[in-house]
Protein backbone atom coordinates (compact mmCIF):
# COMPACT_ATOMS: atom_id res chain seq x y z
CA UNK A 1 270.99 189.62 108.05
CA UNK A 2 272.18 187.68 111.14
CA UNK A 3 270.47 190.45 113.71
CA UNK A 4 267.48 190.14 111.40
CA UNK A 5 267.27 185.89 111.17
CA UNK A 6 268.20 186.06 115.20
CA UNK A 7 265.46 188.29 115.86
CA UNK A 8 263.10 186.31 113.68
CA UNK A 9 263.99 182.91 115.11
CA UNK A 10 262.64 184.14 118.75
CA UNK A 11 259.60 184.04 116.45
CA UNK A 12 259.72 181.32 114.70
CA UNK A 13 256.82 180.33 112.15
CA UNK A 14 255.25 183.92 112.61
CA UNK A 15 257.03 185.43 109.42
CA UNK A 16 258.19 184.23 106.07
CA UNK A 17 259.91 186.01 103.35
CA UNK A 18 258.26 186.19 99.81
CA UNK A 19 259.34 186.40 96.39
CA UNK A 20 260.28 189.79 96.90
CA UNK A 21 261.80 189.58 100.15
CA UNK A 22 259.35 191.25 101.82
CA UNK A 23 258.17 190.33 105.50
CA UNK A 24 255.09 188.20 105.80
CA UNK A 25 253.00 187.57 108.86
CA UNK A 26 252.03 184.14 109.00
CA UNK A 27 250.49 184.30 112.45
CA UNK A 28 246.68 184.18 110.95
CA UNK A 29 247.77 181.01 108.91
CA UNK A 30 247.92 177.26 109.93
CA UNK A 31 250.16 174.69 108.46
CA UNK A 32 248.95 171.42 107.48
CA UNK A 33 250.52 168.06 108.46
CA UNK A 34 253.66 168.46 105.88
CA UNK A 35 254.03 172.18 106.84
CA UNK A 36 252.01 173.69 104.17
CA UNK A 37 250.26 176.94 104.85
CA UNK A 38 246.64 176.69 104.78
CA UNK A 39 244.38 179.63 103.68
CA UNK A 40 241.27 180.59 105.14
CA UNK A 41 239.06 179.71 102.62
CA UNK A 42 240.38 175.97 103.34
CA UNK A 43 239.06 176.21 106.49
CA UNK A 44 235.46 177.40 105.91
CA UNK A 45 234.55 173.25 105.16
CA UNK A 46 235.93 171.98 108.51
CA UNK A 47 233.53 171.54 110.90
CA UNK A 48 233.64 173.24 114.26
CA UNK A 49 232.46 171.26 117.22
CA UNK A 50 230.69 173.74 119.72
CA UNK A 51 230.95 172.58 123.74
CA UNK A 52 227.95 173.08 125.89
CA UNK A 53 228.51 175.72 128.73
CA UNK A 54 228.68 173.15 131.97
CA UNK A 55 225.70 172.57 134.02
CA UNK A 56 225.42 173.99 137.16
CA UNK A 57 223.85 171.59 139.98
CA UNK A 58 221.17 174.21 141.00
CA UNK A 59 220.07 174.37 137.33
CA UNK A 60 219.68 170.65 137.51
CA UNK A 61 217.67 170.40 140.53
CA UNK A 62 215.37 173.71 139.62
CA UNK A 63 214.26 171.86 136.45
CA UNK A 64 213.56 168.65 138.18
CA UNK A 65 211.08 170.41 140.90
CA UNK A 66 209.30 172.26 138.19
CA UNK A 67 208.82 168.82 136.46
CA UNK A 68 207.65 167.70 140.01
CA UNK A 69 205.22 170.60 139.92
CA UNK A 70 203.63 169.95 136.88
CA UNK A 71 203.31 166.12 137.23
CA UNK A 72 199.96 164.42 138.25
CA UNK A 73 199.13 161.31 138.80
CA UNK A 74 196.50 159.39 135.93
CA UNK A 75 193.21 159.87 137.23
CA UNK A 76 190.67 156.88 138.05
CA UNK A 77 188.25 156.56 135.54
CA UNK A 78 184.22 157.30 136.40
CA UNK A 79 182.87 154.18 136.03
CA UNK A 80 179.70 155.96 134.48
CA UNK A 81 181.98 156.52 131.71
CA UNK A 82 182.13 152.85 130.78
CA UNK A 83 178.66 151.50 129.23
CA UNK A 84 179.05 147.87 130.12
CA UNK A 85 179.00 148.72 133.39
CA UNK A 86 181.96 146.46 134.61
CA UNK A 87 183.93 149.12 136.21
CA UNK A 88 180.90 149.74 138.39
CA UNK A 89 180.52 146.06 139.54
CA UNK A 90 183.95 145.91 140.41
CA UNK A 91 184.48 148.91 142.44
CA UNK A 92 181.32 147.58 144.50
CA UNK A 93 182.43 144.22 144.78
CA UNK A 94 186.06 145.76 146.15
CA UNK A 95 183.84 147.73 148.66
CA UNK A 96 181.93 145.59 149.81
CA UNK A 97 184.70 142.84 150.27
CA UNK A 98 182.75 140.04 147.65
CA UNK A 99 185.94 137.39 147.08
CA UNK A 100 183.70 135.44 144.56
CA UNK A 101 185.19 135.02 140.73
CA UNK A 102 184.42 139.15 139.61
CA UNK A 103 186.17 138.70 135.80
CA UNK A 104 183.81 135.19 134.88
CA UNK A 105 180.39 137.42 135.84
CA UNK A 106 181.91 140.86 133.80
CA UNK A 107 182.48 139.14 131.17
CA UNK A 108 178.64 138.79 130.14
CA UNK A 109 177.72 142.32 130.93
CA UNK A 110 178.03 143.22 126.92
CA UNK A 111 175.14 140.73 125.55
CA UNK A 112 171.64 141.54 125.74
CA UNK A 113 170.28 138.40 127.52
CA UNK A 114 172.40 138.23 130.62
CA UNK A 115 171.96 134.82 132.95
CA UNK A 116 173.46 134.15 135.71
CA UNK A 117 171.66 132.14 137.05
CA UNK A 118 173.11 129.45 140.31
CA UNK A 119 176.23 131.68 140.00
CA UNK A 120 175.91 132.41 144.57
CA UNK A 121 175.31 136.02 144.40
CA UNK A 122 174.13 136.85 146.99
CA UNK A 123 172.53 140.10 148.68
CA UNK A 124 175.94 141.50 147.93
CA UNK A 125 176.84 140.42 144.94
CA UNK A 126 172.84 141.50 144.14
CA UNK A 127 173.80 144.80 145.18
CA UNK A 128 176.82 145.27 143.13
CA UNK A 129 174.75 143.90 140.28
CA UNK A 130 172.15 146.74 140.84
CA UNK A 131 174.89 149.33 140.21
CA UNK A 132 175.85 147.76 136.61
CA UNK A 133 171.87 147.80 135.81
CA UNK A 134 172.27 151.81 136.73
CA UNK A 135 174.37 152.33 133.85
CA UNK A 136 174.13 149.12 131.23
CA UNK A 137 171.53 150.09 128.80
CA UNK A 138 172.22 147.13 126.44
CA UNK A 139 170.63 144.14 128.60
CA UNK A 140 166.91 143.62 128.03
CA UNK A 141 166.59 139.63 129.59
CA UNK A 142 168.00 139.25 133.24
CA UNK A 143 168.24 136.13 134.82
CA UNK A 144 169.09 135.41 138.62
CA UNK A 145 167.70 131.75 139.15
CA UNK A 146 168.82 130.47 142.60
CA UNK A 147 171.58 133.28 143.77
CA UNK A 148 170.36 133.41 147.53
CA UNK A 149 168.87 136.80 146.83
CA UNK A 150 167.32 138.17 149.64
CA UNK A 151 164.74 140.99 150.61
CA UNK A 152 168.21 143.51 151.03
CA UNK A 153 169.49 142.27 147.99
CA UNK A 154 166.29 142.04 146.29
CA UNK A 155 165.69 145.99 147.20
CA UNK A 156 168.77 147.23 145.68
CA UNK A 157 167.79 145.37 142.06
CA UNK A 158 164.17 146.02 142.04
CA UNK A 159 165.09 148.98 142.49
CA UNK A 160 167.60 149.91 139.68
CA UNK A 161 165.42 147.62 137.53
CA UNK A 162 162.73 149.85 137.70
CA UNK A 163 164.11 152.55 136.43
CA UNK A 164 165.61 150.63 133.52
CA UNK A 165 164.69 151.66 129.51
CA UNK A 166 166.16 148.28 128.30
CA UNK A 167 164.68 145.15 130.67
CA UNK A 168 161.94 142.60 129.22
CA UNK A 169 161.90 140.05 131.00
CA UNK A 170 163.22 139.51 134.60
CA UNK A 171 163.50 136.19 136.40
CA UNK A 172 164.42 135.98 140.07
CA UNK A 173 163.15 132.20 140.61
CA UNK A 174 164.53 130.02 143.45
CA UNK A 175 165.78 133.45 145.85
CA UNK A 176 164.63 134.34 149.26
CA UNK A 177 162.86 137.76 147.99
CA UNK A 178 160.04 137.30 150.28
CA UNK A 179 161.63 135.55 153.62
CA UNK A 180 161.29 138.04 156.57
CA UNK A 181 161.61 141.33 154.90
CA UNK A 182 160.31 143.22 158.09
CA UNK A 183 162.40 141.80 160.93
CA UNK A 184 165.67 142.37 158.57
CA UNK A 185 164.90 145.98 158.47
CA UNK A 186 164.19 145.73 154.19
CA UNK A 187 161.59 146.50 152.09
CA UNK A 188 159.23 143.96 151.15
CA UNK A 189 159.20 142.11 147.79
CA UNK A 190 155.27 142.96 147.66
CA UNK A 191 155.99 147.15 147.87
CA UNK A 192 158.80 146.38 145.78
CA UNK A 193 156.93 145.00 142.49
CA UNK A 194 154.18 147.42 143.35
CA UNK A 195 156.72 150.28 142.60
CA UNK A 196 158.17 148.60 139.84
CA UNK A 197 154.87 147.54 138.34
CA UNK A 198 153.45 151.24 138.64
CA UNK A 199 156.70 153.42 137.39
CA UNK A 200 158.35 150.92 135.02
CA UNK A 201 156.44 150.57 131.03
CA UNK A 202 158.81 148.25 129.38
CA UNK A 203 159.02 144.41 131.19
CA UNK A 204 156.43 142.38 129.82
CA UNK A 205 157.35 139.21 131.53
CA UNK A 206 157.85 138.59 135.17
CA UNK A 207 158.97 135.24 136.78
CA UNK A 208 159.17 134.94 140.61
CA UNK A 209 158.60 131.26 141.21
CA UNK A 210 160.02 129.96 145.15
CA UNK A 211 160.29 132.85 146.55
CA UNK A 212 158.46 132.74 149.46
CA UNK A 213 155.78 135.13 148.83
CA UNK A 214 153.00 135.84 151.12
CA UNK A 215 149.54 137.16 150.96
CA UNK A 216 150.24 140.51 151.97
CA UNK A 217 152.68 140.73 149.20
CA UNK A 218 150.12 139.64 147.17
CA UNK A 219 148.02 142.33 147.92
CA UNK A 220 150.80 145.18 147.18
CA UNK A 221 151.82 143.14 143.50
CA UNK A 222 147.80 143.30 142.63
CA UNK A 223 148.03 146.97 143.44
CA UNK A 224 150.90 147.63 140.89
CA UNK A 225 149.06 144.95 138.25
CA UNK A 226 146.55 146.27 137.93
CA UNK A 227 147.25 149.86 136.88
CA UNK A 228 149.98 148.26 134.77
CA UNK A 229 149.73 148.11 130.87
CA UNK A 230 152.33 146.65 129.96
CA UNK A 231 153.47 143.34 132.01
CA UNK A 232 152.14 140.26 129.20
CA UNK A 233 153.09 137.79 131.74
CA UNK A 234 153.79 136.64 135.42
CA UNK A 235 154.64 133.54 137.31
CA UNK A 236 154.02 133.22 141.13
CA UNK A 237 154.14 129.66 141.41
CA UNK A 238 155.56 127.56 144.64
CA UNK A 239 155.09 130.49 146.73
CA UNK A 240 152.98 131.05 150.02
CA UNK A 241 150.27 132.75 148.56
CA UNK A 242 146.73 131.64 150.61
CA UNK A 243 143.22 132.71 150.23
CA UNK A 244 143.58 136.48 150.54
CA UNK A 245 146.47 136.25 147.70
CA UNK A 246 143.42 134.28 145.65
CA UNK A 247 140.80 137.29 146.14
CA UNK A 248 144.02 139.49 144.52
CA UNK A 249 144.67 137.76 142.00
CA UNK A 250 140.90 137.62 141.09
CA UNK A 251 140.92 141.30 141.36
CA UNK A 252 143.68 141.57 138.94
CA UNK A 253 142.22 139.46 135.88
CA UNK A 254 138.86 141.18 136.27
CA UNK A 255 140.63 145.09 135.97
CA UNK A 256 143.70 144.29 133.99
CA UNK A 257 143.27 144.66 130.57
CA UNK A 258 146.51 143.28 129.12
CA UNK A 259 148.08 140.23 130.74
CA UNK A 260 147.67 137.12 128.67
CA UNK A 261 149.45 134.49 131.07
CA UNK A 262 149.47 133.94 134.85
CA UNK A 263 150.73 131.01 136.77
CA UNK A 264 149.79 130.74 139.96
CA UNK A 265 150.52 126.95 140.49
CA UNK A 266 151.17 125.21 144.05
CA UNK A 267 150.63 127.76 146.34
CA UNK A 268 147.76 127.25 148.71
CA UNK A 269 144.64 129.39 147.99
CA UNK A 270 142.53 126.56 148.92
CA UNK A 271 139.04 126.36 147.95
CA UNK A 272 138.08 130.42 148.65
CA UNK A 273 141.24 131.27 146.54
CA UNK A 274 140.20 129.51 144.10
CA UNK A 275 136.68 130.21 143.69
CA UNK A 276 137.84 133.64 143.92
CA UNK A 277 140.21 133.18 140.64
CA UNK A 278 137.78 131.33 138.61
CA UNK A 279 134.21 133.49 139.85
CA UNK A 280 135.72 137.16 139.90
CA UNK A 281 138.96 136.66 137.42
CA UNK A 282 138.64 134.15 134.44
CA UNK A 283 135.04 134.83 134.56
CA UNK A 284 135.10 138.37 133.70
CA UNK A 285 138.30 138.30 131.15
CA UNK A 286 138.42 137.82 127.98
CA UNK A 287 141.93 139.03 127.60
CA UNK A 288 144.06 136.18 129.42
CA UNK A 289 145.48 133.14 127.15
CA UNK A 290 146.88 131.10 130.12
CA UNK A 291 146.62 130.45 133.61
CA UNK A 292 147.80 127.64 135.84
CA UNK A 293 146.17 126.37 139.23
CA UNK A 294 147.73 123.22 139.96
CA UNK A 295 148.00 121.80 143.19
CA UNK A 296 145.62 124.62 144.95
CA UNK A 297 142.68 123.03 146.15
CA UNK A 298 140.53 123.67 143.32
CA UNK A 299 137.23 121.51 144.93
CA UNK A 300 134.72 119.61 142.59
CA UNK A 301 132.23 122.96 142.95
CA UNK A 302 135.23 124.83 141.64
CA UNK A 303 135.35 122.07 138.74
CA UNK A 304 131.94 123.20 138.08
CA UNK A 305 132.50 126.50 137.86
CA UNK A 306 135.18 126.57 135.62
CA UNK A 307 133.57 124.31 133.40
CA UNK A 308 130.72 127.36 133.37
CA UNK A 309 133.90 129.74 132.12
CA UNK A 310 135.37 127.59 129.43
CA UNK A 311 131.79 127.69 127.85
CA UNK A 312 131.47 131.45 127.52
CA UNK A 313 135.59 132.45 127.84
CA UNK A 314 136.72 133.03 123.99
CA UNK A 315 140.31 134.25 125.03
CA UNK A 316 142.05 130.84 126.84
CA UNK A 317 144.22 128.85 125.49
CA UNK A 318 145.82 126.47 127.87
CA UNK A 319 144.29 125.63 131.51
CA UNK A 320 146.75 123.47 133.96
CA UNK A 321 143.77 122.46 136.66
CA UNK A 322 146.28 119.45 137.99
CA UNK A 323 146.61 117.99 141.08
CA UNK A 324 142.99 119.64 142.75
CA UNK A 325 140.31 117.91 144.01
CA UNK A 326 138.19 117.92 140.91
CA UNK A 327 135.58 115.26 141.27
CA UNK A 328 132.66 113.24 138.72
CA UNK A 329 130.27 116.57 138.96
CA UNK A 330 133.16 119.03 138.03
CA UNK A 331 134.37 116.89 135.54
CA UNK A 332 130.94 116.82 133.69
CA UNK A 333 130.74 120.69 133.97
CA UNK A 334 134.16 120.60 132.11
CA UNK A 335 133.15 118.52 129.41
CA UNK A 336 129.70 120.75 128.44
CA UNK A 337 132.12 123.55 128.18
CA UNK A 338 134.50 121.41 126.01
CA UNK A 339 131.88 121.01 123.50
CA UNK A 340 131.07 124.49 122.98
CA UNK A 341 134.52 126.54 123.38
CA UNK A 342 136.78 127.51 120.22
CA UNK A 343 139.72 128.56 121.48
CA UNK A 344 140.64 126.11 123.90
CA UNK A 345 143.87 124.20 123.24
CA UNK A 346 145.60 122.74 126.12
CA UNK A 347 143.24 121.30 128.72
CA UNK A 348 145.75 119.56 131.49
CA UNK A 349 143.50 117.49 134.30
CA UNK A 350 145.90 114.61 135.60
CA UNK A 351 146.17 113.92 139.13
CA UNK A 352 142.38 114.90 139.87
CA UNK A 353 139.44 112.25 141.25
CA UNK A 354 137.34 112.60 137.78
CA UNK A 355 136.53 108.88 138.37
CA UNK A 356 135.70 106.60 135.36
CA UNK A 357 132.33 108.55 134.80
CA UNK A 358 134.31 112.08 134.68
CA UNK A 359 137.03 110.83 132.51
CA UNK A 360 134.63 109.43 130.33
CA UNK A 361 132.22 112.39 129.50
CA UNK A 362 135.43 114.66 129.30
CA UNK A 363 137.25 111.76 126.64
CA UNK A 364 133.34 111.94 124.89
CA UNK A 365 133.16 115.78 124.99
CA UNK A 366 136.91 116.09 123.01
CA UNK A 367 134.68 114.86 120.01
CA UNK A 368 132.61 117.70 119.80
CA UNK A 369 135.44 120.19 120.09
CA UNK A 370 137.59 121.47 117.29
CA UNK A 371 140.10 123.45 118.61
CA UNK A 372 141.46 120.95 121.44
CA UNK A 373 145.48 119.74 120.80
CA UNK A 374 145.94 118.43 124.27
CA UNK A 375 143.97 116.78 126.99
CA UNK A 376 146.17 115.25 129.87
CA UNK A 377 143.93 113.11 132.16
CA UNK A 378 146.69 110.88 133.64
CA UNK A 379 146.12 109.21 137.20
CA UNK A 380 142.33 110.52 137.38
CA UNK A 381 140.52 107.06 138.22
CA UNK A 382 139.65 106.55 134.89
CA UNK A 383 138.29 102.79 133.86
CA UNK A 384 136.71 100.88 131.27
CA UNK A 385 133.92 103.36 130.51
CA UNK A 386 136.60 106.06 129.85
CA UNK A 387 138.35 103.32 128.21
CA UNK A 388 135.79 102.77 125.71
CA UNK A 389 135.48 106.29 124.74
CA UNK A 390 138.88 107.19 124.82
CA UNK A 391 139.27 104.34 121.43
CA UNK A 392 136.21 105.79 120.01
CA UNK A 393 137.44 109.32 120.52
CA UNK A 394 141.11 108.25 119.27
CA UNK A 395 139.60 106.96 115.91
CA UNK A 396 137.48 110.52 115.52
CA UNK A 397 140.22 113.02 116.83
CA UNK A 398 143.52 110.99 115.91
CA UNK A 399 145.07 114.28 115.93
CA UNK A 400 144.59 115.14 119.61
CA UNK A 401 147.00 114.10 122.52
CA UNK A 402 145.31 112.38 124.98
CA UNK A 403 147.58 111.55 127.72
CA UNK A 404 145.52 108.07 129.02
CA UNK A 405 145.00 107.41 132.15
CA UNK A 406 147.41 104.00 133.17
CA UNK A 407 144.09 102.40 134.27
CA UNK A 408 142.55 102.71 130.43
CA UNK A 409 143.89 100.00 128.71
CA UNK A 410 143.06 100.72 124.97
CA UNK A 411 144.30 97.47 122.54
CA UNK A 412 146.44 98.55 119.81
CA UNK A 413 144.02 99.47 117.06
């Protein structure tokens, strides 16, 4: 027993006797904390904790170069892609170095009646403006009063703007459109609106008051109005337009069949212009509503002659004649086509030498007339004859305005 207990303590915990006395191999079997075997089936509910093979360092640094491989950098977006067209205007403005607030102009690009108007513009900030109009197709009114626009600038709109679906109306008042196109190596303003008159079907109103337009751009805008069908209404007032821009204009209201208002107001057509207007335009049109000729010339034989239209014309409704040189005879001409017209409704004649005879037969002839809602004859010379029938009139027509004369003193009645 000794030989067998020595040679089982060099091997100590790997047998045990059992009840029988027969040899047991414990080496399969663990003892718990108090020395209690523990079977198999005890351990099946301990969890094993499995360790990760180690890394190597090449592994590492293959996995980050395929990463590298496969990265790429977010692309820029294509500015066609956004419909406001702000993405546009700012890339352009970046390119072309404009330091001008960008964000307070963008900003505006999502209504339909953009104005920014006085906002310094610029022919560069014009140009970066025509690249928005490229792709916005929400804006229908545009308005670029007094931005310094010149003829560069002024290309680059006109010509996005004529290839616009969604544009109206367009006002470019108070720019430089027309100031010495040819020595700045740019188109002119004329060719321009011809191109844009001839190709584009949706603006019906046009406003390019101050903008230094001559004759000879005159000439080219005629040309596009008058194969136009669309354009309802254009203003070309405190330009340069002379006697030949007169003879176009008369061209255009004798073969255009559509435009219902023109305002060709202090410019300096002088008394051929203006015979030219009156004689080949309003006399052959029955289509126009409104026209204004202030501070052209307009002599006392002109007065006379459009006196002669307003008694056939059945299509005008408001005539601004101010600040000509219509005398006594014109005056009288006026008034026998007061009596007699229907439509007429705003009659403005202040700042012209009617005299106290004129005034008074054009104060007399308001009586006869039943369509009339305005007569301005301020500073015309007027005196106690139109005085007289300007209370008569008053007491028949109390309805109608009749903006006195300061030399007709009328008691209160």
């Amino acid at each position: 027993m000794s030989d067998h207990g020595s040679e089982n303590g060099d091997e100590k915990g790997e047998y045990q006797y059992n009840e029988d006395g027969d040899d047991v191999d414990l080496s399969g079997i663990s003892n718990d904390v108090e020395g209690n075997p523990i079977e198999d089936d005890d351990c099946q509910d301990i969890p094993h904790e499995e360790v990760a093979p180690p890394v190597r360092w090449q592994d590492t640094v293959d996995v980050q170069l395929r990463e590298l491989e496969l990265f790429a950098f977010a692309s820029e977006p294509d500015p066609k892609e956004d419909p406001t067209g702000r993405l546009a205007y700012k890339n352009k403005c970046a390119e072309y170095g404009i330091m001008f607030p960008v964000n307070s102009i963008i900003d505006k690009f999502d209504t339909d009646d953009l104005v920014l108007d006085h906002c310094g513009l610029g022919d560069k900030g014009a140009m970066a403006l025509a690249e928005t109009l490229r792709i916005n197709q929400r804006i229908t009114s545009l308005s670029l009063v007094g931005n310094n626009i010149g003829p560069k600038g002024g290309e680059y709109l006109l010509t996005a703007i004529r290839d616009s679906k969604t544009i109206r109306t367009l006002n470019l008042s108070q720019n430089r459109l027309g100031y010495r196109a040819a020595h700045l190596g740019a188109a002119t303003i004329g060719s321009l609106m011809k191109l844009l008159l001839l190709r584009n079907d949706k603006i019906t109103e046009i406003i390019l008051r101050e903008n230094r337009i001559s004759d000879s751009d005159m000439t080219d805008i005629a040309d596009g109005l008058i194969e136009n069908s669309t354009l309802q209404s254009i203003d070309l007032s405190y330009n340069e337009l002379g006697p030949r821009g007169g003879d176009a204009v008369g061209h255009v209201l004798r073969r255009n069949s559509e435009l219902k208002s023109i305002d060709i107001g202090w410019n300096l057509l002088r008394h051929q212009g203006t015979m030219s207007v009156i004689k080949d335009g309003l006399a052959e049109t029955n289509v126009l509503r409104s026209i204004c000729l202030a501070w052209n010339g307009i002599s006392d034989e002109g007065g006379v002659l459009l006196g002669q239209v307003i008694r056939d014309n059945s299509s005008l409704e408001s005539i601004d004649v101010s600040h000509n040189r219509i005398g006594p005879n014109g005056a009288a001409s006026l008034a026998m086509g007061i009596k007699t017209n229907v439509t007429l409704k705003i009659l403005i004649l202040s700042d012209n030498p009617l005299r106290d005879t004129g005034a008074a037969s054009i104060v007399r002839a308001i009586r006869d007339n039943n369509s009339l809602q305005t007569v301005v004859l301020r500073s015309t010379d007027a005196g106690t004859m139109a005085a007289r029938e300007l209370e008569e009139t008053m007491k028949v027509k109390p309805n109608v305005d009749i903006q006195k004369p300061g030399t007709c003193y009328i008691p209160p009645m």
